[in-house]
N, C-alpha and C. Protein backbone atom coordinates (compact mmCIF):
# COMPACT_ATOMS: atom_id res chain seq x y z
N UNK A 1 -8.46 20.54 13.05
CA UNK A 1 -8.68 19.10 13.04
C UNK A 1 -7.97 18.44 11.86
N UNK A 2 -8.24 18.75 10.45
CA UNK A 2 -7.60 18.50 9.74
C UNK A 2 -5.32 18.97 9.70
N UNK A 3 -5.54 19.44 10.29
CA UNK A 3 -4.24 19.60 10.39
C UNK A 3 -3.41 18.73 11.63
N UNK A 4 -4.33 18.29 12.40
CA UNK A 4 -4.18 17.18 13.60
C UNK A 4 -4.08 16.08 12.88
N UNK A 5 -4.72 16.02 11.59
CA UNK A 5 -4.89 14.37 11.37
C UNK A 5 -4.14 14.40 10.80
N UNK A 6 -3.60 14.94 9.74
CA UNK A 6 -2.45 15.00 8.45
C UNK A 6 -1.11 14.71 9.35
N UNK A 7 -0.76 15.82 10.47
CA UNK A 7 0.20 15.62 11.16
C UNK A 7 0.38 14.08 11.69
N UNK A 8 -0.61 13.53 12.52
CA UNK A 8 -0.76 12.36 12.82
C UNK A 8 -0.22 11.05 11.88
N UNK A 9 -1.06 11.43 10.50
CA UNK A 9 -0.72 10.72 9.71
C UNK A 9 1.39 10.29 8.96
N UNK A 10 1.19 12.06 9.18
CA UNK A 10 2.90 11.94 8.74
C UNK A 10 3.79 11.44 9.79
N UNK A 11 3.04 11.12 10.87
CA UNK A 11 3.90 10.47 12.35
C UNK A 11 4.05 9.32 12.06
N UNK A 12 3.18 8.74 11.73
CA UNK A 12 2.91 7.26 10.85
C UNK A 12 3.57 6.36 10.42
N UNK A 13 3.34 7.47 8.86
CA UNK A 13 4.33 7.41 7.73
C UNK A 13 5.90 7.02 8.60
N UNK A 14 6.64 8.13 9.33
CA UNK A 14 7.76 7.99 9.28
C UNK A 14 8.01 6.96 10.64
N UNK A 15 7.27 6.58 11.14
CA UNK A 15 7.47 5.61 11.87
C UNK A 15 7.30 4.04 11.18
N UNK A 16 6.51 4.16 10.36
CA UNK A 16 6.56 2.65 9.16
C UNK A 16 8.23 2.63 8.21
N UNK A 17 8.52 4.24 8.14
CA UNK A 17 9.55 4.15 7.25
C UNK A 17 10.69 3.72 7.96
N UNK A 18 10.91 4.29 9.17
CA UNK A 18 11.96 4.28 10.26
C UNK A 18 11.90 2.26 10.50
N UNK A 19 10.69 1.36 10.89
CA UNK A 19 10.56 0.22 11.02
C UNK A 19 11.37 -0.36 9.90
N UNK A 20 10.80 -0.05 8.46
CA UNK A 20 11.02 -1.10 7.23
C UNK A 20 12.40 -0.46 7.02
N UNK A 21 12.77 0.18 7.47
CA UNK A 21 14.40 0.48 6.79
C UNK A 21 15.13 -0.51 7.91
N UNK A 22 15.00 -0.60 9.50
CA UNK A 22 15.24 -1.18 9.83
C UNK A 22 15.28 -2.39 9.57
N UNK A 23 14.99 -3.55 8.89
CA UNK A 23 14.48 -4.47 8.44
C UNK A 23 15.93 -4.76 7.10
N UNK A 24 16.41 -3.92 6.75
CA UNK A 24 17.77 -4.38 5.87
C UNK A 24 16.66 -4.36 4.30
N UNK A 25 17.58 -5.10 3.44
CA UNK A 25 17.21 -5.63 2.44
C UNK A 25 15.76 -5.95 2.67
N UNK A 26 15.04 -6.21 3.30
CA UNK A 26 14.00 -7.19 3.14
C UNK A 26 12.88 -6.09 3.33
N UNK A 27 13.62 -4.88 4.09
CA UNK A 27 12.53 -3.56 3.85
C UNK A 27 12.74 -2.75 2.84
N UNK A 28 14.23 -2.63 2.45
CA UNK A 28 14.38 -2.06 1.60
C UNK A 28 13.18 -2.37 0.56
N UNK A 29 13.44 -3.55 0.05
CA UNK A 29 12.60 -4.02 -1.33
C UNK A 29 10.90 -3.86 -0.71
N UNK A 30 10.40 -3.89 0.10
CA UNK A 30 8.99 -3.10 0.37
C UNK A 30 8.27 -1.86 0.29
N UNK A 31 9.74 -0.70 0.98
CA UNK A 31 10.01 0.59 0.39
C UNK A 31 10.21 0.89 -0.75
N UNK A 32 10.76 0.10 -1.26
CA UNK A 32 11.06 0.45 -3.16
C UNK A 32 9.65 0.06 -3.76
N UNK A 33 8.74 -0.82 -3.73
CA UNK A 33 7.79 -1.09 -4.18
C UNK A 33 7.07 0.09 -3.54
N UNK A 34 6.42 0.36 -2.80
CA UNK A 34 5.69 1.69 -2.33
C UNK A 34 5.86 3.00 -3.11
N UNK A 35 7.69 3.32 -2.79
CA UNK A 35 8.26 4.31 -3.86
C UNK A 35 7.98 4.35 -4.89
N UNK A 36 8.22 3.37 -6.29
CA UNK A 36 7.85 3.07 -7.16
C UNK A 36 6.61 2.80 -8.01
N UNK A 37 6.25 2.41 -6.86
CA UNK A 37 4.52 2.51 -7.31
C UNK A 37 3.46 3.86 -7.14
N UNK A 38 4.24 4.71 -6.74
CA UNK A 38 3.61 6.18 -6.65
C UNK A 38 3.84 7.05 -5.32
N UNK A 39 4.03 6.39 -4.43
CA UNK A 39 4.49 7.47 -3.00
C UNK A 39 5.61 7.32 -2.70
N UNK A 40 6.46 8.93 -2.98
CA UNK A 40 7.57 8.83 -2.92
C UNK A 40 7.98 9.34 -1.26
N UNK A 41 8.88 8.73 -0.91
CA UNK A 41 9.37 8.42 0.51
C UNK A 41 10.68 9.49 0.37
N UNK A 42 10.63 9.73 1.87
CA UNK A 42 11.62 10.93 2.33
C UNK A 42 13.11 10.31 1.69
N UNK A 43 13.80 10.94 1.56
CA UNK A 43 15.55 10.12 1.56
C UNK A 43 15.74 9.63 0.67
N UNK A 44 14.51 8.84 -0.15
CA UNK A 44 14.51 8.13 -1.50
C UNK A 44 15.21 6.76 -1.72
N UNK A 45 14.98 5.86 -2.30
CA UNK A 45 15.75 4.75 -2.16
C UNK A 45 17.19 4.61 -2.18
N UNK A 46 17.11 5.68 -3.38
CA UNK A 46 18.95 5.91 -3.46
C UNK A 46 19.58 5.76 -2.07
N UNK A 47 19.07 6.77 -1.52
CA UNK A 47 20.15 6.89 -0.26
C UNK A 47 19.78 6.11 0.47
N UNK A 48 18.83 5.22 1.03
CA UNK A 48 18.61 3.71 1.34
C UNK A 48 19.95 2.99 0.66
N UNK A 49 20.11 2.49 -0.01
CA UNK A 49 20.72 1.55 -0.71
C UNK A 49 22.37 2.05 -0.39
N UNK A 50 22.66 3.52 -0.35
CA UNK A 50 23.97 3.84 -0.36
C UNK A 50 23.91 3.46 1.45
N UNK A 51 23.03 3.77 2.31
CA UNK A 51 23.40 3.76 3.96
C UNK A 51 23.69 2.32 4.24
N UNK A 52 22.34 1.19 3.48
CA UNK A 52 22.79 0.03 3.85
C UNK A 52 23.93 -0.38 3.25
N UNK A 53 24.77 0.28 2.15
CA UNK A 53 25.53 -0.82 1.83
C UNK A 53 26.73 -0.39 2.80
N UNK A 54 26.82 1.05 3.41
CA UNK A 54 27.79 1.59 4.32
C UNK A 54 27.38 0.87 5.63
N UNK A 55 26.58 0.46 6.15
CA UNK A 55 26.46 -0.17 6.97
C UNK A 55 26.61 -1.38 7.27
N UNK A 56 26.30 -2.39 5.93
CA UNK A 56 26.89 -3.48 5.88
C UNK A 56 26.91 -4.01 4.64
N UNK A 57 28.66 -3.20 4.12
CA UNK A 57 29.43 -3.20 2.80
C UNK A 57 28.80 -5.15 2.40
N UNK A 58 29.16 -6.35 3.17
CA UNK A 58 28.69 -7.68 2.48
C UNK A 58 27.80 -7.79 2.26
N UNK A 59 26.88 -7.26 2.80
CA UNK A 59 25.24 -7.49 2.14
C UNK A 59 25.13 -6.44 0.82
N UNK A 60 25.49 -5.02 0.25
CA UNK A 60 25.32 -4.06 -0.13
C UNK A 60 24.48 -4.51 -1.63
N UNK A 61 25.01 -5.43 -2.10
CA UNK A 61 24.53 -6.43 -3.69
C UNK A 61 23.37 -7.02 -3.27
N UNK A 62 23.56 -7.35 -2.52
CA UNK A 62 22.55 -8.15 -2.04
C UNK A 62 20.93 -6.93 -1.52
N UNK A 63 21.17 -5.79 -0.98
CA UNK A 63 20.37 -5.11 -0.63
C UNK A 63 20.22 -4.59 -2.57
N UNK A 64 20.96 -4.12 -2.97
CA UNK A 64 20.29 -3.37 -4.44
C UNK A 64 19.89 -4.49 -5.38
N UNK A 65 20.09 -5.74 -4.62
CA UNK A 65 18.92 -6.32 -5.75
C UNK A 65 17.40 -6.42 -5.42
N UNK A 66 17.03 -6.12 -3.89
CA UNK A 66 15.76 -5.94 -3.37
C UNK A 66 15.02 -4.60 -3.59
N UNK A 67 16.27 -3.40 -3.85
CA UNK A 67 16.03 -2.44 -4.32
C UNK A 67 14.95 -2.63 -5.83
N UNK A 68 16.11 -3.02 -6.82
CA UNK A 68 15.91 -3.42 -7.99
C UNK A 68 14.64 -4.39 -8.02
N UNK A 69 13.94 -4.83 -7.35
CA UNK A 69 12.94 -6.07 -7.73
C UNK A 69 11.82 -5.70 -7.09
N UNK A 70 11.89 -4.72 -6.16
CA UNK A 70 11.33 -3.64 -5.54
C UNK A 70 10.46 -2.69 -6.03
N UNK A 71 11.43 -1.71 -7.28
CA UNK A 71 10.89 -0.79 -7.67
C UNK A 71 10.57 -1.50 -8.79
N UNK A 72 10.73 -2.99 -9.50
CA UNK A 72 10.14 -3.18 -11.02
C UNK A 72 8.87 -3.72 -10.43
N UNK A 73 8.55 -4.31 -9.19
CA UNK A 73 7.25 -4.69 -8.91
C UNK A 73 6.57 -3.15 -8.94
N UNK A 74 6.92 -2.21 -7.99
CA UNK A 74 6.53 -0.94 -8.13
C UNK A 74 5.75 -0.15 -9.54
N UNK A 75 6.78 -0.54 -10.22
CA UNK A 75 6.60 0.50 -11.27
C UNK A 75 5.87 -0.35 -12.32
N UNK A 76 5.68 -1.49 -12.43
CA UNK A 76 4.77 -2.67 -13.40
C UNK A 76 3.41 -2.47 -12.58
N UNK A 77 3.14 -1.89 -11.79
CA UNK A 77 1.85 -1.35 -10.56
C UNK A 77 1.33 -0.71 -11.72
N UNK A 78 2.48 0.47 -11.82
CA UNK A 78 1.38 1.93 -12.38
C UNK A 78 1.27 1.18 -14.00
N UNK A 79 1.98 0.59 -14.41
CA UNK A 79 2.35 0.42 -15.81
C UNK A 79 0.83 -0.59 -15.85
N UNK A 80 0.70 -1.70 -15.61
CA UNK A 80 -0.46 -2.54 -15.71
C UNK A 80 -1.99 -1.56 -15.06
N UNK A 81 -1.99 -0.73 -14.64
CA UNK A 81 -3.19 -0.10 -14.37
C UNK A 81 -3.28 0.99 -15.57
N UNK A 82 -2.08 1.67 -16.03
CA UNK A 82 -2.59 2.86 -17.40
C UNK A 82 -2.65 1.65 -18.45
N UNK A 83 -1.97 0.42 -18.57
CA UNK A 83 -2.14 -0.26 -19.79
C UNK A 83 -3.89 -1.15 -19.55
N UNK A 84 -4.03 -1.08 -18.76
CA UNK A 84 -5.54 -1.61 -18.15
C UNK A 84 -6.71 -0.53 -18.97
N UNK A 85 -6.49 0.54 -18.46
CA UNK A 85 -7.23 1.84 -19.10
C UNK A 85 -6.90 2.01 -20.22
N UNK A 86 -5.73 1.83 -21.05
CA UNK A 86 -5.40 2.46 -22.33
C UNK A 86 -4.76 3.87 -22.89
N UNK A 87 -5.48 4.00 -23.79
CA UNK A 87 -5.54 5.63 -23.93
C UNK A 87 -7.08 6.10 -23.70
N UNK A 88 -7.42 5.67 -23.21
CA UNK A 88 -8.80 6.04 -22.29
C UNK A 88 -8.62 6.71 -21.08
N UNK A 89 -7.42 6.12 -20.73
CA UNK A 89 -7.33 6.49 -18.97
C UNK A 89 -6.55 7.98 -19.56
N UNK A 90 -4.98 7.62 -20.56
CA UNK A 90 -4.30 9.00 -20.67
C UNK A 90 -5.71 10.07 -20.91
N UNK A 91 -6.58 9.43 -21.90
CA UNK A 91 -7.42 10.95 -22.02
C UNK A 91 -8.02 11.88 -20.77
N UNK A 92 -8.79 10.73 -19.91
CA UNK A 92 -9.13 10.95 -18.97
C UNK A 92 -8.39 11.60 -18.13
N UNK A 93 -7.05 10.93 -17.54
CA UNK A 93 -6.53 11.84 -16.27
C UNK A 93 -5.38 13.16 -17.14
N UNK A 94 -5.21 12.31 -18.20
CA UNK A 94 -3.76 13.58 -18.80
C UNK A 94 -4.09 14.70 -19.28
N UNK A 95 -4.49 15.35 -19.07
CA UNK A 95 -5.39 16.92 -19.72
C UNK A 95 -4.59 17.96 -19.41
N UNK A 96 -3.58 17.89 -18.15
CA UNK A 96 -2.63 19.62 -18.14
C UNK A 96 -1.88 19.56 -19.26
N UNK A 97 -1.24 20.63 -19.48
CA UNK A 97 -0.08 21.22 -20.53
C UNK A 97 0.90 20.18 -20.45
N UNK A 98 0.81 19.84 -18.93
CA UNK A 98 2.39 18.71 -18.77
C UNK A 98 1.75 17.48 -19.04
N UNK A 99 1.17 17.10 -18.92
CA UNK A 99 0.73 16.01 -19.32
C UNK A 99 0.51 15.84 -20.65
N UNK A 100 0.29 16.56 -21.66
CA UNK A 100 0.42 16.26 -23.02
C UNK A 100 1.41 16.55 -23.28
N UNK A 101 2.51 17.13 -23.14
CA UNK A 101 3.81 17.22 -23.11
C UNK A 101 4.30 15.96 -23.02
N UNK A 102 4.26 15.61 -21.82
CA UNK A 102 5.28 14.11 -21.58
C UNK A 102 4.29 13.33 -22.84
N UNK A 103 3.03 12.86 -23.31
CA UNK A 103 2.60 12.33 -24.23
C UNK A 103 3.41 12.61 -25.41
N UNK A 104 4.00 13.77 -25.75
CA UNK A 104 3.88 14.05 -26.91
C UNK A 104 5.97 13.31 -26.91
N UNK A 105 6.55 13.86 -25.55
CA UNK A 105 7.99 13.14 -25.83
C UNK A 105 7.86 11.99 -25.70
N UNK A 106 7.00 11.32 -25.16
CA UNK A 106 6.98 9.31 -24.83
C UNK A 106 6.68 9.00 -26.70
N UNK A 107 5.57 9.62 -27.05
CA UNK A 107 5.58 9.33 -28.75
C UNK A 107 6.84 9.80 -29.58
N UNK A 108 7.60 10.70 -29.04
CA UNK A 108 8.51 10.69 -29.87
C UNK A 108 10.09 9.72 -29.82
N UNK A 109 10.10 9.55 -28.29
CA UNK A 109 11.22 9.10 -27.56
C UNK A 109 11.29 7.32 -27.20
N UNK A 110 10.01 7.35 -26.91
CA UNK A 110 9.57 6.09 -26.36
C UNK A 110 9.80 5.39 -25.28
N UNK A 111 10.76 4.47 -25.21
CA UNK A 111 10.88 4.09 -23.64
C UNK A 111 12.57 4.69 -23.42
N UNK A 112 12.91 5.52 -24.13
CA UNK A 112 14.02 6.72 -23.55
C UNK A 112 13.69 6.52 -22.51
N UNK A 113 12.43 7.39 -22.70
CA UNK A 113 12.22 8.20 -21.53
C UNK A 113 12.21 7.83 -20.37
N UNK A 114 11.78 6.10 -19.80
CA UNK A 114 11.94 5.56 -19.01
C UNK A 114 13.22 5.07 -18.83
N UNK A 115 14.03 4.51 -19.61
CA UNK A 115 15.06 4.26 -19.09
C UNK A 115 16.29 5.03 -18.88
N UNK A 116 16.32 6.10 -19.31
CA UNK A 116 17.10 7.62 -18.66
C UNK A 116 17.05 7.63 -17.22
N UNK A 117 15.52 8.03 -16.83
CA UNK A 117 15.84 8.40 -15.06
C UNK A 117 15.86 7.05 -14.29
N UNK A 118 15.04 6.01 -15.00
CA UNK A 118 15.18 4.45 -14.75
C UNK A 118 16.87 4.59 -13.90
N UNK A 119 18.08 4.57 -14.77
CA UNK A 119 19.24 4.78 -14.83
C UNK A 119 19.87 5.40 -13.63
N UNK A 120 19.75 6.82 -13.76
CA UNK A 120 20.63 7.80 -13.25
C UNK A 120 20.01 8.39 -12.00
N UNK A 121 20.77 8.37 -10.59
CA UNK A 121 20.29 9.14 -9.61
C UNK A 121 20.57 10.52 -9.78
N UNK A 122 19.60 11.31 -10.72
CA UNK A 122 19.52 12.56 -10.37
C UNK A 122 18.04 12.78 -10.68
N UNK A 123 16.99 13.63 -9.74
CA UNK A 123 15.87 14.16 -10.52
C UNK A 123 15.30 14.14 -11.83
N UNK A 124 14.82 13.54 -12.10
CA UNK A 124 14.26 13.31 -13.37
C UNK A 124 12.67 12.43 -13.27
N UNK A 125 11.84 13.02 -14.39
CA UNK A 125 10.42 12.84 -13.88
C UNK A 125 10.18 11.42 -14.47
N UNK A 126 9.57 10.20 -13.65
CA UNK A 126 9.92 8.93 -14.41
C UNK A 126 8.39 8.45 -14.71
N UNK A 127 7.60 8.69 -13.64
CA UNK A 127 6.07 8.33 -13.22
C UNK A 127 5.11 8.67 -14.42
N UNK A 128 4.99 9.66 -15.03
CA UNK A 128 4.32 10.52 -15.83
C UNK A 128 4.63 9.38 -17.69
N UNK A 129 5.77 8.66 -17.75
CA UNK A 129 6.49 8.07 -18.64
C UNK A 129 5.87 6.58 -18.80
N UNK A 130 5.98 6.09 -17.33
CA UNK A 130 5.78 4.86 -17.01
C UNK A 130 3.81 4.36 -17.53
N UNK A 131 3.11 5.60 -17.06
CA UNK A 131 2.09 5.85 -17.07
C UNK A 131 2.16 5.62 -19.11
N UNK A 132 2.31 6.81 -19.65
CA UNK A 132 2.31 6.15 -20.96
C UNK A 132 2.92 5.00 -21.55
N UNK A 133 3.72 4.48 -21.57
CA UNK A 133 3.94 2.92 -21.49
C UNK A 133 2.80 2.29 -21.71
N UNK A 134 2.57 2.24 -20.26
CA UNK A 134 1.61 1.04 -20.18
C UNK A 134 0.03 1.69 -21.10
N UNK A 135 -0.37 2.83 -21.26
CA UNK A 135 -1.46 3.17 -21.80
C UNK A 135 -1.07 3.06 -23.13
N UNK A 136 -0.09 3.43 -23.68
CA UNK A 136 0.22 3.36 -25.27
C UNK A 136 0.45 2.34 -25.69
N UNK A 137 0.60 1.07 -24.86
CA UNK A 137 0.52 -0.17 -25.89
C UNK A 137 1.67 -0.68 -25.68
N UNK A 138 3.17 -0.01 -25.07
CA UNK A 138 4.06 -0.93 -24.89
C UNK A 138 4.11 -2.40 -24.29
N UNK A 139 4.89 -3.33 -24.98
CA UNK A 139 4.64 -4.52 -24.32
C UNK A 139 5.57 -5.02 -22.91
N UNK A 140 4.79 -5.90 -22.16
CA UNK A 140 5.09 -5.89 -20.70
C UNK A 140 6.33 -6.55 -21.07
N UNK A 141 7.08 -6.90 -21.64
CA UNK A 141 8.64 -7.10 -21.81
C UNK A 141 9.70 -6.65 -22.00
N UNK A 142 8.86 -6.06 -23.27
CA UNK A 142 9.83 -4.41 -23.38
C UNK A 142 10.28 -2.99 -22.10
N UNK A 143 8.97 -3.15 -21.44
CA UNK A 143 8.93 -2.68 -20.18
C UNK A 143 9.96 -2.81 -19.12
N UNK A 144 9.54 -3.84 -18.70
CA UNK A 144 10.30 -5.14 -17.36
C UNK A 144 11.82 -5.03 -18.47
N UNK A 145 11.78 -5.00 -19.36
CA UNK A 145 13.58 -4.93 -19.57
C UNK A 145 14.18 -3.93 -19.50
N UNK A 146 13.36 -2.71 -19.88
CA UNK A 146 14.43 -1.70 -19.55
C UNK A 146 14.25 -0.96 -18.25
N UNK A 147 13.49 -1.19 -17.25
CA UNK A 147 13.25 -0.70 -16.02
C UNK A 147 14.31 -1.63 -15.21
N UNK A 148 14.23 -2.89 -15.66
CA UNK A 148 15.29 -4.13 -14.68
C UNK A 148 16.74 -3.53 -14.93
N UNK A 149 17.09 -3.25 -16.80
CA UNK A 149 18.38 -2.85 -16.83
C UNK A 149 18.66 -2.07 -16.13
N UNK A 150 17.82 -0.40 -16.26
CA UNK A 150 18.39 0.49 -15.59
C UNK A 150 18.46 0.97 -14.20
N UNK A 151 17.49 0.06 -13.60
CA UNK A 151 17.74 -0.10 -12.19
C UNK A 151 18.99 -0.77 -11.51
N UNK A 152 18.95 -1.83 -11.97
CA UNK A 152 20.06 -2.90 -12.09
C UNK A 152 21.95 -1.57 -11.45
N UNK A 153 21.71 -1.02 -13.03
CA UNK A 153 23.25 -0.41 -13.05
C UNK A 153 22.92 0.51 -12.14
N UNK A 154 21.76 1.19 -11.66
CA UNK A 154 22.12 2.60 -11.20
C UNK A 154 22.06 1.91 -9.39
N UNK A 155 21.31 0.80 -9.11
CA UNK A 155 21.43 0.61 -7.57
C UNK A 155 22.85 -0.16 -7.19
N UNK A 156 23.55 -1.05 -8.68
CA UNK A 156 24.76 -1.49 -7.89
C UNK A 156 25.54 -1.04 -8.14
N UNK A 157 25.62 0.50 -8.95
CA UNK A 157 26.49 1.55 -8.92
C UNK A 157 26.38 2.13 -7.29
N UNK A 158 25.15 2.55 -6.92
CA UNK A 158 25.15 3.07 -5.64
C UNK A 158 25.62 2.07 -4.25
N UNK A 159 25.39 1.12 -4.46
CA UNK A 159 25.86 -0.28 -3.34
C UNK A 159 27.37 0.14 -3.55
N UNK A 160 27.77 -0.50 -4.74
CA UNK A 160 29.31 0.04 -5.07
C UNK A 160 30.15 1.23 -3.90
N UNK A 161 29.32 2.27 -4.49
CA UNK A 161 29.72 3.52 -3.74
C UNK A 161 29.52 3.83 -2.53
N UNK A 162 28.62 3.02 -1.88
CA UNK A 162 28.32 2.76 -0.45
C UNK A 162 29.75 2.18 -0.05
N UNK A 163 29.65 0.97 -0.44
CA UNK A 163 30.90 -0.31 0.26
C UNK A 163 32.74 0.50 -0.10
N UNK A 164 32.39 1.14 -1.06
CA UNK A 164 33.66 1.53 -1.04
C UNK A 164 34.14 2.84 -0.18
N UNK A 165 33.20 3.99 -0.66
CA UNK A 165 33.55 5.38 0.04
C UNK A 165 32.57 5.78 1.18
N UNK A 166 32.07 4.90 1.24
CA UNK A 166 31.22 4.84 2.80
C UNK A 166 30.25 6.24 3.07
N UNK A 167 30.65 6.84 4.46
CA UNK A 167 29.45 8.01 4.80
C UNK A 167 29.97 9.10 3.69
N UNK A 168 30.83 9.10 2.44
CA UNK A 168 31.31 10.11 2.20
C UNK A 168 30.10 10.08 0.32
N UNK A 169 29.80 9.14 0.38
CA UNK A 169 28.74 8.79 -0.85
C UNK A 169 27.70 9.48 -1.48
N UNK A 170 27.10 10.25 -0.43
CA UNK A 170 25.85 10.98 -0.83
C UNK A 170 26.51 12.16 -1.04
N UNK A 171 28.07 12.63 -0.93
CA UNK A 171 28.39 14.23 -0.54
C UNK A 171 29.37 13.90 -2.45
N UNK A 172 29.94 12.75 -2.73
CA UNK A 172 30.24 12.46 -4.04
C UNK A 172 29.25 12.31 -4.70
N UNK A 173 28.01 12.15 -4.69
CA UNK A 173 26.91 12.10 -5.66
C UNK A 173 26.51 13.42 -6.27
N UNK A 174 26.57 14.64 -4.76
CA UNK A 174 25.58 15.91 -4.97
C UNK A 174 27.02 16.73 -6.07
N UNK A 175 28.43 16.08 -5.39
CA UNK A 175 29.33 17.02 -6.19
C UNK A 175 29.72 16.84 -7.52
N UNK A 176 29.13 15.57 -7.96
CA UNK A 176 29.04 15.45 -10.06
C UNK A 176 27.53 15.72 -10.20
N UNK A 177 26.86 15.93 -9.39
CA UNK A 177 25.27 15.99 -10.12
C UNK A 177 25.10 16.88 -11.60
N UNK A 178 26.39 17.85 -12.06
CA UNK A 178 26.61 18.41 -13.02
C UNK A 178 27.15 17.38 -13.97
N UNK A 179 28.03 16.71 -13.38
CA UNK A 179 28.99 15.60 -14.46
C UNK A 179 27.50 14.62 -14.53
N UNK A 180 26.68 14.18 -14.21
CA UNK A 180 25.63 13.03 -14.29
C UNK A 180 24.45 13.92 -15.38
N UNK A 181 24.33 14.67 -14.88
CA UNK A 181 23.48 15.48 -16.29
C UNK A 181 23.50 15.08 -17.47
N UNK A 182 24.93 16.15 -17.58
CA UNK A 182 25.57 16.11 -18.87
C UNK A 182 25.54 14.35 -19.44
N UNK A 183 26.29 13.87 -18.41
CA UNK A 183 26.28 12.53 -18.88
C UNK A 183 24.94 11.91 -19.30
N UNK A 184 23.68 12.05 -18.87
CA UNK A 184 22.27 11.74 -18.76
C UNK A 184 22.10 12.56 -21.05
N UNK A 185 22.09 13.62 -20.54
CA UNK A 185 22.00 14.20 -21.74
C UNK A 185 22.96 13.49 -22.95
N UNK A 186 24.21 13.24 -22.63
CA UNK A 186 24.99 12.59 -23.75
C UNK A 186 24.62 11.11 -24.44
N UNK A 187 23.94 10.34 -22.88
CA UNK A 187 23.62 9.11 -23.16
C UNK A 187 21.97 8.86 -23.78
N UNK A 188 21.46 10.04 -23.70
CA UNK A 188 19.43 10.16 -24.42
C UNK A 188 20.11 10.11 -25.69
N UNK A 189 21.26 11.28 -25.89
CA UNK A 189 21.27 11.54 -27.36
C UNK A 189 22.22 10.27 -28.35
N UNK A 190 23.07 10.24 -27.57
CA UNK A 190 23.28 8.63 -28.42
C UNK A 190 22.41 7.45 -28.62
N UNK A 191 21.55 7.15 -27.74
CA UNK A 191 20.64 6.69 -27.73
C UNK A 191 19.23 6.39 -28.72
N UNK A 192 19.06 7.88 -28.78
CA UNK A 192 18.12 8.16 -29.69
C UNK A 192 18.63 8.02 -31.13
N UNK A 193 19.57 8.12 -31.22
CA UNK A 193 20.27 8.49 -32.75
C UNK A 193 20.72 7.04 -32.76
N UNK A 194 20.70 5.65 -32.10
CA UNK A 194 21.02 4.69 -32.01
C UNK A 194 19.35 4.02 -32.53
N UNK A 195 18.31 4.51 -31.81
CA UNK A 195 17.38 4.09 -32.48
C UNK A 195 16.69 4.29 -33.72
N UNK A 196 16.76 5.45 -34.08
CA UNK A 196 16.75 6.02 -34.92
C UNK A 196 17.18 5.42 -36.83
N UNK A 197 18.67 5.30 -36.07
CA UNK A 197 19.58 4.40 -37.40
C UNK A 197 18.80 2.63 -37.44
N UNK A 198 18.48 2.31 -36.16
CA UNK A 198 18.03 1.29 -36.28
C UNK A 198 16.29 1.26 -37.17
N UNK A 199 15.92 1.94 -36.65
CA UNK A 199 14.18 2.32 -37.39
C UNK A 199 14.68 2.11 -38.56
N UNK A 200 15.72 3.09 -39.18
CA UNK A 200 15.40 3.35 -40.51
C UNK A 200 16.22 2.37 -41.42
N UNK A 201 16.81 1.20 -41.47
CA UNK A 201 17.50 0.09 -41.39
C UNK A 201 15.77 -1.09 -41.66
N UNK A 202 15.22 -1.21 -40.67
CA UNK A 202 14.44 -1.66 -40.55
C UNK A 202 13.26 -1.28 -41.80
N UNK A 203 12.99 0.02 -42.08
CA UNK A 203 12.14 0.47 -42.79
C UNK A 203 12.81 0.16 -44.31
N UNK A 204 14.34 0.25 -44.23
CA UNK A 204 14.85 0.13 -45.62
C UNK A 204 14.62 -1.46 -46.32
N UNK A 205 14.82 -2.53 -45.37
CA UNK A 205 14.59 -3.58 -45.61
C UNK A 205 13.42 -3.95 -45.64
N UNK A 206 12.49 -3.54 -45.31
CA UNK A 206 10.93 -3.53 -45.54
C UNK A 206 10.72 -3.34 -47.09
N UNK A 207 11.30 -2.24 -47.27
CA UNK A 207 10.80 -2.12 -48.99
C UNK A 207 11.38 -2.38 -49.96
């Protein structure tokens, strides 16, 4: 029975997903809010955003900004519910190994950490980040700016690559996913060492 209903349910699912993709831009950005806000969807937006813009290269900007406004409604979801709880809620739900882990790099990193996978279509854990944010006190501006930036570049990088190299997009993505790493890794560490110089600039003029 339970395996009747689950199945049922995932019939559902991909029949709502199959509808709202149909729908262009205007599902896209419904799917991205869903995505973003915690249930992640088959195919992922990325490749949403790369099919519509291959499908219809004039709209393609136009679809990754529904993307983009999509997943910051999304992701200001989870962010205003852990900043609702605090560090009440992290105590409460964050108790595995990984979960004080990502606590312990969000305190060291800060909103890196969000705007890294924010950024770059490759795997990278964003949810777990977003969640401290909003519980640690970041402010809802600081937030909304670097989730907007890095959405921003990484969906009209992918529109881009839709309208230009068409069905061949997702097969150029999987073949730098090594070159995007590295690059991911080069750009935390400048980054960090960018804030860093800035902190301590700040601290010097303090005293």
């Amino acid at each position: 029975m339970y395996n009747k209903t689950l199945s049922q349910l995932e019939a559902r699912l991909k029949a709502l997903f199959s509808t709202l993709t149909s729908w262009g831009p205007a599902g896209l950005f419904l799917l991205a809010i869903v995505d973003s806000a915690g249930l992640p969807l088959p195919g992922g937006i990325d490749a949403l955003v790369v099919l519509l813009a291959v499908a219809n290269p004039a709209m393609a900007y136009w679809s990754a900004l529904m993307a983009v406004l999509g997943s910051l409604i999304g992701n200001y979801i989870l962010y205003a519910i852990a900043r609702k709880g605090g560090r009440a809620y992290l105590d409460a739900h964050a108790t595995s190994r990984r979960a004080l882990k990502v606590r312990e790099w969000f305190g060291r990193y800060g909103l890196l950490t969000v705007f890294i996978p924010t950024l770059l279509p490759i795997p990278l854990p964003m949810k777990p980040f977003v969640l401290s944010a909003g519980a640690l006190g970041v402010t809802p501006a600081a937030f909304i700016g670097v989730v907007a930036l890095g959405r921003l570049l990484r969906y009209t990088g992918l529109a881009y690559l839709g309208a230009q190299l068409g069905v061949h997009s997702m097969t150029y993505l999987k073949e730098h996913a090594w070159h995007l790493s590295a690059f991911a890794a080069a750009l935390f560490a400048v980054l960090y060492l960018m804030v860093r110089a800035a902190e301590r600039r700040r601290l010097s003029s303090a005293t």
